[in-house]
Protein backbone atom coordinates (compact mmCIF):
# COMPACT_ATOMS: atom_id res chain seq x y z
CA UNK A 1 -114.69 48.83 -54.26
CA UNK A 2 -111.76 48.04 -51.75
CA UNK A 3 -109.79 45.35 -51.99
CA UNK A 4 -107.13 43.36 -49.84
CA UNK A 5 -103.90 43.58 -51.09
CA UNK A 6 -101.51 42.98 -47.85
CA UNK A 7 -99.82 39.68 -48.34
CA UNK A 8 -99.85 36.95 -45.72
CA UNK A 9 -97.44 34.08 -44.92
CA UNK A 10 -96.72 31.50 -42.62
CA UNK A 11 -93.76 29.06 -42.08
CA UNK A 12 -91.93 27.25 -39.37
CA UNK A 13 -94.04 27.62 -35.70
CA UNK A 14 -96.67 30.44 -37.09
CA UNK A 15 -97.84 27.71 -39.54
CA UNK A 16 -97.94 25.35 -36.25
CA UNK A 17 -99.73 27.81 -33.99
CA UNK A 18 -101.81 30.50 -36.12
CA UNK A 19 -103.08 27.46 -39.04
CA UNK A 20 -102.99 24.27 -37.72
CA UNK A 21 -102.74 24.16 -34.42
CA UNK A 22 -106.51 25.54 -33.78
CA UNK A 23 -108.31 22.83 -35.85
CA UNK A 24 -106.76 19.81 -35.05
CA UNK A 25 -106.62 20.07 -31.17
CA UNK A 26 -109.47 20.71 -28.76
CA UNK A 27 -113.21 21.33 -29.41
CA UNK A 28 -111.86 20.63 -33.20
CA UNK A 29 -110.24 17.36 -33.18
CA UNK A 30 -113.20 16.75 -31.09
CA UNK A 31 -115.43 17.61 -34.04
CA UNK A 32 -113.79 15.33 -36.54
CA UNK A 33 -114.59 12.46 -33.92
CA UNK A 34 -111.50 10.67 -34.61
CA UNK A 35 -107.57 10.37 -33.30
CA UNK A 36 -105.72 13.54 -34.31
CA UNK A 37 -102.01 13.28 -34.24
CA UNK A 38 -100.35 16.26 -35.01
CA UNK A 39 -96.94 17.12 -35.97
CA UNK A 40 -95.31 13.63 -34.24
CA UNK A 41 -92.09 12.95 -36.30
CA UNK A 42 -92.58 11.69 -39.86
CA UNK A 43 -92.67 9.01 -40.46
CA UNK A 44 -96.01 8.92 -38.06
CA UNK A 45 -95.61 5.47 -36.04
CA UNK A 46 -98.17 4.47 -33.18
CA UNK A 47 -97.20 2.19 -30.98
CA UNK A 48 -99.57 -0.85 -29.68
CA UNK A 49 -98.46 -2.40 -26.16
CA UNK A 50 -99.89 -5.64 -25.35
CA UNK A 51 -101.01 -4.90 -21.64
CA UNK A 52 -103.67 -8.00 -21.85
CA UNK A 53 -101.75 -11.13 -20.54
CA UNK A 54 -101.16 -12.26 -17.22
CA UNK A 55 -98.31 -10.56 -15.50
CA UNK A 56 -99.29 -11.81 -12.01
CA UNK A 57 -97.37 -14.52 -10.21
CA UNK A 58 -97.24 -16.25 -6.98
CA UNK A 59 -94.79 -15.00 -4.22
CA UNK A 60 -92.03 -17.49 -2.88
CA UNK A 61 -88.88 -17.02 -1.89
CA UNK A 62 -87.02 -17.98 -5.60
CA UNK A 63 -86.90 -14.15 -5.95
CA UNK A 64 -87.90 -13.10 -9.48
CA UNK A 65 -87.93 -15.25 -12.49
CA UNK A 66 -87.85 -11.92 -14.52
CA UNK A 67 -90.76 -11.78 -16.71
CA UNK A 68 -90.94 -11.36 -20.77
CA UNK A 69 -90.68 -7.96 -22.99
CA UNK A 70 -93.86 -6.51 -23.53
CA UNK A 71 -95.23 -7.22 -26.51
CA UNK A 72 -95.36 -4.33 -29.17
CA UNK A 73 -97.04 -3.54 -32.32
CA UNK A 74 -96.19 -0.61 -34.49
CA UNK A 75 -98.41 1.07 -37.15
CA UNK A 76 -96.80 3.51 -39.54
CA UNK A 77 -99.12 6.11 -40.59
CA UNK A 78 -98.27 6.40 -44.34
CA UNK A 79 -98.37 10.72 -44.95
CA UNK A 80 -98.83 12.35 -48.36
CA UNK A 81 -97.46 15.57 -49.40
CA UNK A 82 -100.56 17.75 -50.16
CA UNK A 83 -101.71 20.95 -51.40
CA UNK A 84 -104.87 23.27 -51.18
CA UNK A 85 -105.31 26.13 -53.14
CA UNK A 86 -108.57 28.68 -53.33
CA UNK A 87 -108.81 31.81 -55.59
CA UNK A 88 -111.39 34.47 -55.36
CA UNK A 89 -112.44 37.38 -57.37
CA UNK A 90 -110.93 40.22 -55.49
CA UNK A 91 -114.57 41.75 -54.97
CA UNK A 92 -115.71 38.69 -53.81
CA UNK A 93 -113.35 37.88 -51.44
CA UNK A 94 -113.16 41.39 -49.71
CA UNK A 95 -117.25 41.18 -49.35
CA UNK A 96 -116.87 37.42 -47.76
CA UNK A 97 -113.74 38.74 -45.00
CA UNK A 98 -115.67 41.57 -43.82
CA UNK A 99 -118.91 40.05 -43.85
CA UNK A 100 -116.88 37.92 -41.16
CA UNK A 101 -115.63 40.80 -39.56
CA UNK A 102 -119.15 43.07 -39.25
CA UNK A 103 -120.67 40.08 -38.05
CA UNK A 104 -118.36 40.43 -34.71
CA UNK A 105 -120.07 42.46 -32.14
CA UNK A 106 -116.27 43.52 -30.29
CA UNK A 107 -115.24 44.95 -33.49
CA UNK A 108 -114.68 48.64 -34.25
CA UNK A 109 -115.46 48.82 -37.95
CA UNK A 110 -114.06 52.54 -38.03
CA UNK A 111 -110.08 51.14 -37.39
CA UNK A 112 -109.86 47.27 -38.54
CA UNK A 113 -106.50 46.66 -37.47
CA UNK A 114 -104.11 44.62 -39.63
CA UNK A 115 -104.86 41.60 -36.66
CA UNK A 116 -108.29 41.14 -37.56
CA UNK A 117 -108.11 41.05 -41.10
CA UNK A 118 -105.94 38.37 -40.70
CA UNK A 119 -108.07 36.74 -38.93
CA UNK A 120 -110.96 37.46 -41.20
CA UNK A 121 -108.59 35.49 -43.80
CA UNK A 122 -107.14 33.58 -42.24
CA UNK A 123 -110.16 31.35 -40.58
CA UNK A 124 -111.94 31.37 -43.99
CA UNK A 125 -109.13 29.90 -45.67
CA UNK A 126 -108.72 27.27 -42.27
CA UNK A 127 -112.01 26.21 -42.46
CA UNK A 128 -111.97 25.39 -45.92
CA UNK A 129 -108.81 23.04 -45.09
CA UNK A 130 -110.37 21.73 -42.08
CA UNK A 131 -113.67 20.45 -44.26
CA UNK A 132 -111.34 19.04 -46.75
CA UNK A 133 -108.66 17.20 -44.45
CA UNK A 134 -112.50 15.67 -42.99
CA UNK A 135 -113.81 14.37 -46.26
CA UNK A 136 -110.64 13.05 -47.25
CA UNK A 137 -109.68 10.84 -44.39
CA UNK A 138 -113.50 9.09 -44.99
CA UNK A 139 -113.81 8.86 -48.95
CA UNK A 140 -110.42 9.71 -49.67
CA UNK A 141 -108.65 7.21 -52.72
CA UNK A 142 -105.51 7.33 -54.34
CA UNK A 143 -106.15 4.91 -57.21
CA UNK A 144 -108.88 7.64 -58.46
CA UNK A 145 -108.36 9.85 -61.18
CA UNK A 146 -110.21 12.73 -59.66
CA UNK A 147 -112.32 14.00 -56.39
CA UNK A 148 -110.21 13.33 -53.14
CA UNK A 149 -107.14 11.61 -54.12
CA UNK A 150 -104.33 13.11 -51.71
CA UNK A 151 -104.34 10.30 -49.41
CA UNK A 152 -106.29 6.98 -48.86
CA UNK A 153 -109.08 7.41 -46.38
CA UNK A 154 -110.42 5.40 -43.44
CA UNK A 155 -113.73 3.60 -46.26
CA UNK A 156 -110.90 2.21 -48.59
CA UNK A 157 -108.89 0.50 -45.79
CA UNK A 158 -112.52 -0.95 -44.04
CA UNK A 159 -113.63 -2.37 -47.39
CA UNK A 160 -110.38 -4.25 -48.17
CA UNK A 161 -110.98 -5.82 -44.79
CA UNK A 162 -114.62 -6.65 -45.55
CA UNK A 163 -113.80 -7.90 -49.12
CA UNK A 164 -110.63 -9.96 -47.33
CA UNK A 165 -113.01 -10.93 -44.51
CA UNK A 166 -110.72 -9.99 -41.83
CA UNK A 167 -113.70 -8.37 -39.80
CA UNK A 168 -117.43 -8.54 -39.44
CA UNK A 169 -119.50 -7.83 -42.30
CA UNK A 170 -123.06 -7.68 -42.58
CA UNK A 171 -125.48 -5.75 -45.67
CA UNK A 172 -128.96 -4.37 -45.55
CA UNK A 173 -131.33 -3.52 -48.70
CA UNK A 174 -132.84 -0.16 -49.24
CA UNK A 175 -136.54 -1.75 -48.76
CA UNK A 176 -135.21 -3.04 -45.31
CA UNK A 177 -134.89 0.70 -44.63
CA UNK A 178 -138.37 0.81 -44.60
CA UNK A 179 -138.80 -0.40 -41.29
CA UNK A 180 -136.98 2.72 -38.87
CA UNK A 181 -136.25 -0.55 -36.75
CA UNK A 182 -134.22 -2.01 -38.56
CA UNK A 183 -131.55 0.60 -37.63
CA UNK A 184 -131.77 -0.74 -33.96
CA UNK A 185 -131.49 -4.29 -35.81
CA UNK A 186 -128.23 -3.35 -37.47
CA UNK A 187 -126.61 -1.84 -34.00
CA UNK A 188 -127.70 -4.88 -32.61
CA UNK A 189 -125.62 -7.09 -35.04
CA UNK A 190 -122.69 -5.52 -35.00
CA UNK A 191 -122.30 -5.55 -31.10
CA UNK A 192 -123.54 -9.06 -30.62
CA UNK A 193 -120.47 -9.93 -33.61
CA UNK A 194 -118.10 -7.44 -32.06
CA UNK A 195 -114.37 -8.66 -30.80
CA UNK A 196 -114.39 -9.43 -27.05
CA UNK A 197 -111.70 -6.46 -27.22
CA UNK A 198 -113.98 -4.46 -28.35
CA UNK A 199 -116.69 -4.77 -26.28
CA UNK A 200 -114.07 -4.94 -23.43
CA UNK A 201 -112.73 -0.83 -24.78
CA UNK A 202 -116.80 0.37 -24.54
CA UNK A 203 -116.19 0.90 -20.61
CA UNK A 204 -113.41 3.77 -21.42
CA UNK A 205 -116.20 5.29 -23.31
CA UNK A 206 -114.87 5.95 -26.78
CA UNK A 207 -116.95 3.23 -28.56
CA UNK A 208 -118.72 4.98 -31.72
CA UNK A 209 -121.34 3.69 -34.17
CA UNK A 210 -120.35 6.25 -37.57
CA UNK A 211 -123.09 5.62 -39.72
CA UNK A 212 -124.37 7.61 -43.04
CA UNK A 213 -126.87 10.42 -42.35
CA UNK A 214 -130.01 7.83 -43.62
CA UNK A 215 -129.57 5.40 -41.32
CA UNK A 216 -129.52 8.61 -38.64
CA UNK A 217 -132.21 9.96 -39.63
CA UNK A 218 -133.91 6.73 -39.57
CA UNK A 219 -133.05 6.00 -36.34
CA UNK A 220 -134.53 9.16 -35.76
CA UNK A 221 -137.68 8.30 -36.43
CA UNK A 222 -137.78 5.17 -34.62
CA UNK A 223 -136.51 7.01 -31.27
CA UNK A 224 -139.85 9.69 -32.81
CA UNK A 225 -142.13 6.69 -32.58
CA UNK A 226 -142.02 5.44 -28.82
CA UNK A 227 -144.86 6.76 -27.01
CA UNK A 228 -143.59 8.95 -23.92
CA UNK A 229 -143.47 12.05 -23.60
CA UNK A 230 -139.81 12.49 -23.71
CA UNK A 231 -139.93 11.35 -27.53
CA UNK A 232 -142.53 14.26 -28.12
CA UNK A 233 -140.23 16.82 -27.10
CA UNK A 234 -137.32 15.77 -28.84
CA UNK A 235 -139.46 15.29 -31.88
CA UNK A 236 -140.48 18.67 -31.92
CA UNK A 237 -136.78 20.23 -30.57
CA UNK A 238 -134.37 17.71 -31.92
CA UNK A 239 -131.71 15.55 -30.69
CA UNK A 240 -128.39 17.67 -29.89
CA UNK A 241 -126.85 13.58 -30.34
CA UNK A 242 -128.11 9.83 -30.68
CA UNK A 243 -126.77 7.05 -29.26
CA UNK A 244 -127.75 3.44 -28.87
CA UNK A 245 -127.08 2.17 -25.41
CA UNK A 246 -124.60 4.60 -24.34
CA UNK A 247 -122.73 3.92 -27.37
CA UNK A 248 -122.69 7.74 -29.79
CA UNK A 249 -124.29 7.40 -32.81
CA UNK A 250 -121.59 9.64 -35.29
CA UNK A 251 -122.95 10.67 -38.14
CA UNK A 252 -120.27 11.16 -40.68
CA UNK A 253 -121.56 13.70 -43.06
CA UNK A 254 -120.78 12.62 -46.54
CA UNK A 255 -123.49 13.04 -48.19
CA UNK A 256 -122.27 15.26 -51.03
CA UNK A 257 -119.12 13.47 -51.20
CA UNK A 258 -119.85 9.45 -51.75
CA UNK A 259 -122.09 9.81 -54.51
CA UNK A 260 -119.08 10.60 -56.32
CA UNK A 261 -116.88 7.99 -55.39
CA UNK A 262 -117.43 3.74 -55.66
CA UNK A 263 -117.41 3.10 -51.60
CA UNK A 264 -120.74 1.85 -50.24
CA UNK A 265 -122.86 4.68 -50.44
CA UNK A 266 -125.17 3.28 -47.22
CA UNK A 267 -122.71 2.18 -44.40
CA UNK A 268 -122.35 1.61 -40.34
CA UNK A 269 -119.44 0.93 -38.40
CA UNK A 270 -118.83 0.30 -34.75
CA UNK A 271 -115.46 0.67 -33.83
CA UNK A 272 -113.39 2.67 -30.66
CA UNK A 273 -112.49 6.68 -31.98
CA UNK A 274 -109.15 5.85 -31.38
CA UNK A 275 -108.86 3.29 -34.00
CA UNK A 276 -109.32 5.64 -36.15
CA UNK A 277 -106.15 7.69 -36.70
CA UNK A 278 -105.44 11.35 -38.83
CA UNK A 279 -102.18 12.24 -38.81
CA UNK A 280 -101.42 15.96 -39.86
CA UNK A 281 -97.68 17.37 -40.22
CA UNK A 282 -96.51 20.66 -40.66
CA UNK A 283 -92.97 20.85 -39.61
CA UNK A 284 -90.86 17.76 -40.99
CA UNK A 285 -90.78 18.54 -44.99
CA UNK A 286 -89.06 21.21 -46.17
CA UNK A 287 -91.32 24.06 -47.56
CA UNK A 288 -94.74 23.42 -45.85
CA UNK A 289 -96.74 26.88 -45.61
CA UNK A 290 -99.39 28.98 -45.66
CA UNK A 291 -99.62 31.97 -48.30
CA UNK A 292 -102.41 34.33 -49.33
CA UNK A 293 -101.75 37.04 -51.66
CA UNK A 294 -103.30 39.68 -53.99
CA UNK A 295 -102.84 39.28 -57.74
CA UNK A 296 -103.48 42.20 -59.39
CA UNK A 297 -103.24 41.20 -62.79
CA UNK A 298 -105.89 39.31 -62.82
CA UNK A 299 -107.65 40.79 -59.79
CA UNK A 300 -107.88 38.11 -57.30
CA UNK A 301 -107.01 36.79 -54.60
CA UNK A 302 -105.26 33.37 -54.25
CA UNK A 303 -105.00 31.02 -50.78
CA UNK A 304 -102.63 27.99 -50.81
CA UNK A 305 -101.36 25.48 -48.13
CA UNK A 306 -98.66 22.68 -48.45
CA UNK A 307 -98.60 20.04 -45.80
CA UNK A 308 -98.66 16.41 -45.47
CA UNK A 309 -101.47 14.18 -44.38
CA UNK A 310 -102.78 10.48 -44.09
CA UNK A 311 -104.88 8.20 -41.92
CA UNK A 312 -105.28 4.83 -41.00
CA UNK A 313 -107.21 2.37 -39.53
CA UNK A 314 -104.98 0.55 -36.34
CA UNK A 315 -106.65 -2.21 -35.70
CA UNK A 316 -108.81 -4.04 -38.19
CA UNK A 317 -110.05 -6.86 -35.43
CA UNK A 318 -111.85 -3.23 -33.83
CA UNK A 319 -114.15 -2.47 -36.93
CA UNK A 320 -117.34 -4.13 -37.50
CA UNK A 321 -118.97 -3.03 -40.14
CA UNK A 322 -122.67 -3.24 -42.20
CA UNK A 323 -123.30 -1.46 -45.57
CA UNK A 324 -126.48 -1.86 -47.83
CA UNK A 325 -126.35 -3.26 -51.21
């Protein structure tokens, strides 16, 4: 049995551009269906400009009256220093990186160069990251003694607001789930209650409802039970995405993750993707990397990653939210 033994490292701008770089910009910030900032100076501050009020004013000849500062709101994204770590048996780990490689159709399995083992490795270790950083910006809580405790996720901030009623809260029951329509009942409800801001931002197009995969698969089936022929087809070859009246329907994929934690395990919210923030930084604490290594001692091979990471919700008067009881 062979087994990878070359030792791999990155620091400074090959932990920027080989690591992180590919999965938190493009198709794969994209995928996370959320604001990505990456590597803005720590600490990570987003700044709101109040463009809303009238600036407009009638000509005479006074010349200018000079007009007020634009107002300006700042929202420090609070980043934790994390760490991920993975070991494999060293038998296991060669069979997983060159069942990645053989399953390439441009590689030459008679001279794997030292480039696409690294590859191999390094995207297996990257996605395991990337799934992480996703389920931790949702369910994420630092107050827990276990599970995903590196930073406070985007569920902990909206259910202060709801218990603080600083936004729009409505429940269900699991035996209202028993009508499919009562998924168009809940979207319903949370646009009719939605800030005039908010419905205002649904023109720029980055209005989402992120909803638990029930209440998407029940909406589903009500989309499965109108009668044209349309519905028939999808039925039978899926849905490549929902939405509800041009607004995405996100479904947030955390199904083996909340029954483990105490957020609602049943929840929608309507809110703009950009209200949700991840910030990810690589470059502004001293020893952030990337290793993987062979251990032959005990025969294995080890992956770990230090970086810093934390999310936030901007704008609590943008999140509406429903959960069930």
């Amino acid at each position: 049995m062979s087994y990878l033994e070359n030792a791999k490292q990155y620091t400074g701008s090959d932990l920027e551009t080989i690591f992180f770089r590919p999965m938190l910009t493009g198709a794969s910030a994209q995928d996370l269906g959320v604001r990505v900032l990456y590597n803005l100076p720590a600490p990570t501050t987003v700044q709101l400009w109040d463009g809303q009020r009238n600036i407009l004013q009638k000509y005479d000849a006074a010349g200018w009256t000079g007009g007020a500062a634009a107002a300006k709101y700042q929202k420090t994204i609070a980043l934790k220093r994390v760490k991920a770590e993975l070991g494999f048996s060293a038998a296991d780990y060669f069979s997983l990186v060159y069942e990645r490689i053989a399953a390439s159709a441009d590689v030459n399995m008679d001279d794997l160069s030292g480039t696409v083992l690294e590859q191999a490795e390094t995207t297996l270790f990257r996605q395991a990251v990337a799934e992480n950083i996703r389920a931790t910006m949702w369910v994420g809580d630092t107050s827990a003694a276990s599970g995903y405790n590196t930073f406070d996720g985007f569920l902990k901030a909206v259910e202060e607001f709801a218990a603080d009623e600083q936004i729009h809260t409505t429940t269900y029951t699991a035996a209202e789930l028993d009508d499919p329509q009562r998924t168009v009942e809940l979207f319903d409800n949370l646009w009719q209650n939605a800030d005039g801001r908010l419905q205002d931002l649904r023109a720029e197009g980055q209005l989402a409802f992120f909803v638990t995969s029930d209440l998407y698969y029940l909406y589903e089936k009500y989309l499965d039970a109108k009668g044209a022929d349309a519905a028939y087809a999808d039925a039978i070859n899926g849905r490549p995405a929902l939405a509800y009246h041009g607004i995405p329907i996100v479904d947030v994929r955390l199904g083996k993750y909340l029954p483990g934690t105490a957020f609602n395990q049943s929840f929608c919210m309507l809110t703009d993707r950009r209200n949700l923030v991840l910030a990810v930084n690589t470059s502004d604490f001293p020893g952030n990397e990337v290793r993987m290594w062979y251990n032959p001692d005990e025969m294995e091979n080890r992956q770990r990653a230090l970086f810093m990471a934390g999310c936030d919700v901007l704008d609590e008067a943008l999140v509406c939210y429903a959960y069930r009881q």
